[in-house]
Protein backbone atom coordinates (compact mmCIF):
# COMPACT_ATOMS: atom_id res chain seq x y z
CA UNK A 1 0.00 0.00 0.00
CA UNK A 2 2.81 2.47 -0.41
CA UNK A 3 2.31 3.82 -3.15
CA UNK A 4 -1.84 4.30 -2.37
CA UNK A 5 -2.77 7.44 -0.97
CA UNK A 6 -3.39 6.85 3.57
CA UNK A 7 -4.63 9.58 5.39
CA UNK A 8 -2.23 10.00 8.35
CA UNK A 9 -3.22 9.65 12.06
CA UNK A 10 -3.50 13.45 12.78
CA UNK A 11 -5.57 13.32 9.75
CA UNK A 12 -7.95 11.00 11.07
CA UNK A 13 -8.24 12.72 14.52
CA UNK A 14 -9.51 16.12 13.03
CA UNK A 15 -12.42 14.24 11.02
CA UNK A 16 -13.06 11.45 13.39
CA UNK A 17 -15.83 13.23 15.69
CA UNK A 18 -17.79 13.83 12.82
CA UNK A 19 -18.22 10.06 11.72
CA UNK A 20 -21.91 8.84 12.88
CA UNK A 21 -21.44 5.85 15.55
CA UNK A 22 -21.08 2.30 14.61
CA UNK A 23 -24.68 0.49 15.30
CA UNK A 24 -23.12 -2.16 17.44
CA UNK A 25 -21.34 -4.04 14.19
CA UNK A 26 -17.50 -3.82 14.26
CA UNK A 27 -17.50 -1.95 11.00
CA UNK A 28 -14.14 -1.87 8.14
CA UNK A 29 -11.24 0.75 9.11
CA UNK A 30 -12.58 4.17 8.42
CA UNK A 31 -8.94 5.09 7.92
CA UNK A 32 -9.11 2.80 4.82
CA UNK A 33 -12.12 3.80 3.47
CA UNK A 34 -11.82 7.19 3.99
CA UNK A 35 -8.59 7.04 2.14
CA UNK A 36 -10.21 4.87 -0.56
CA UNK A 37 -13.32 7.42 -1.02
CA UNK A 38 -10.75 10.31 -1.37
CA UNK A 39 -8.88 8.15 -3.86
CA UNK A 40 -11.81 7.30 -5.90
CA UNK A 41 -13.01 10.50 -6.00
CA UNK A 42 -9.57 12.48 -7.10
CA UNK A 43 -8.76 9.57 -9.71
CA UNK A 44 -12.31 9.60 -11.81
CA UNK A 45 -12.30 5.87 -11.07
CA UNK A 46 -15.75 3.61 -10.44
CA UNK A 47 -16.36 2.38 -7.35
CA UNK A 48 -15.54 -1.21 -8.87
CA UNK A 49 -12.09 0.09 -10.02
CA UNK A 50 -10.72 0.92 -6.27
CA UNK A 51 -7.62 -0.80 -5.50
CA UNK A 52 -8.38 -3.86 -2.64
CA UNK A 53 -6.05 -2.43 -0.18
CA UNK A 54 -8.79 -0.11 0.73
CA UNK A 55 -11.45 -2.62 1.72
CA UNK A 56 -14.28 -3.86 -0.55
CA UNK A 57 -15.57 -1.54 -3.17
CA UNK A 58 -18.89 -1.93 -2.02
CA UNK A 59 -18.00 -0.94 1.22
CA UNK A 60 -16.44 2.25 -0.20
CA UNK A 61 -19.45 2.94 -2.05
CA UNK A 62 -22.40 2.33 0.71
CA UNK A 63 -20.31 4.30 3.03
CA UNK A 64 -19.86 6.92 0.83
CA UNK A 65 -23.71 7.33 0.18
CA UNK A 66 -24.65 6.72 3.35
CA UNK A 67 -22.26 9.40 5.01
CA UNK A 68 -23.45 11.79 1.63
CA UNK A 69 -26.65 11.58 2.75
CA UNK A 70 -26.13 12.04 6.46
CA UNK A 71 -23.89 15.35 5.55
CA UNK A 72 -21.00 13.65 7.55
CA UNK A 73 -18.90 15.42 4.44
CA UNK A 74 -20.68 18.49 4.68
CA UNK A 75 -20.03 18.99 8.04
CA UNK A 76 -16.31 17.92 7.69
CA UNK A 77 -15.40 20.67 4.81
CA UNK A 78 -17.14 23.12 6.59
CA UNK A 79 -15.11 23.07 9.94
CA UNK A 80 -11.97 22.29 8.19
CA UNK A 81 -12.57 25.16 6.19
CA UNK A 82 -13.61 27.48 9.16
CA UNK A 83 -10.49 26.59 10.98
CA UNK A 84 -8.49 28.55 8.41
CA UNK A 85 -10.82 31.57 8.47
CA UNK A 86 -11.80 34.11 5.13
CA UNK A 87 -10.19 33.85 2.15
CA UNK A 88 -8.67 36.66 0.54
CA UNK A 89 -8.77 35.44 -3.03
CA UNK A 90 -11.63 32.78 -4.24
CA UNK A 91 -10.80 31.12 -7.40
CA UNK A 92 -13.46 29.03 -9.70
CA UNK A 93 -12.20 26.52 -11.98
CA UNK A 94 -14.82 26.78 -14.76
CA UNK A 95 -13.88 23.44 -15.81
CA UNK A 96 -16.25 21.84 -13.27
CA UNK A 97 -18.85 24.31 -13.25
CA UNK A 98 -21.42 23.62 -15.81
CA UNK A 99 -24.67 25.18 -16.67
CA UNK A 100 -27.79 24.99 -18.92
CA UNK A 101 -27.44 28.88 -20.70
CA UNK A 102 -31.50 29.15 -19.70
CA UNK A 103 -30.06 28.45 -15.62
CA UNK A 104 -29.01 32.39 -15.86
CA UNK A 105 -32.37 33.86 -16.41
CA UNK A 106 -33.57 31.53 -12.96
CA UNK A 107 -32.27 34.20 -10.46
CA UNK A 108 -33.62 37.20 -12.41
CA UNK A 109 -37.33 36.02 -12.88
CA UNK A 110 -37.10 35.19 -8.67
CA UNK A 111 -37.57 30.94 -9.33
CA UNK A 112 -33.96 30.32 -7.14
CA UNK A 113 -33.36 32.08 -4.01
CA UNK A 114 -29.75 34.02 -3.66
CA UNK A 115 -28.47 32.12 -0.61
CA UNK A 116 -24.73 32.83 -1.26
CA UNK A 117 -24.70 36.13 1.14
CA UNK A 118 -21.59 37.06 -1.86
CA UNK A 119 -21.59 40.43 -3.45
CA UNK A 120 -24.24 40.78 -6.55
CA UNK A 121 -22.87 40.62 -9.95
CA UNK A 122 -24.67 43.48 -11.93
């Protein structure tokens, strides 16, 4: 496993209060999946395609939803990211950040509330 991506133990003890409790079944090292979600995720790979050092790609994957749905990664990025406090430069990659062109149009005729608290773009 050297040459897989581990998250470290300091790592682990930032994040680990924010993991929902184990319902009384010994449950597959959250290091490891962790590790193997992250992995996944920054590689474009399927779920199917994680290397087997991590644990059992279904594992990685119900885990993953489960924890999505729960906000456990929410909650994580949002203290880790509070920790370092405001920004003084925001960048957007607009690789990643697709639209339909008629999405534009949404804000102005009042069908999505503003709830980015930003300046407004005139």
């Amino acid at each position: 496993m050297s040459d897989l991506m581990l998250l470290s133990q300091a790592q682990m003890r930032q994040i680990k209060p924010y993991f929902p409790l184990s319902r009384g079944i010994p449950r597959v090292d959250d290091r490891k999946i962790i590790s193997g979600i992250i992995f996944v995720i920054r590689n474009g790979l399927r779920w199917c395609d994680a290397p087997k050092e991590y644990g059992p790609h279904k594992t990685i994957y119900n885990r993953f939803i489960r924890w999505s749905r729960l906000g456990v990664f929410g909650r994580i990025l949002a203290e880790l990211t509070a920790r370092c406090g405001k920004p003084k430069q925001l960048m957007i990659d607009t690789t990643h950040l697709k639209a339909h062109r008629t999405a534009a149009s949404l804000l102005k005729k009042g069908m999505l509330p503003d709830v980015s608290g930003g300046p407004k773009v005139v």
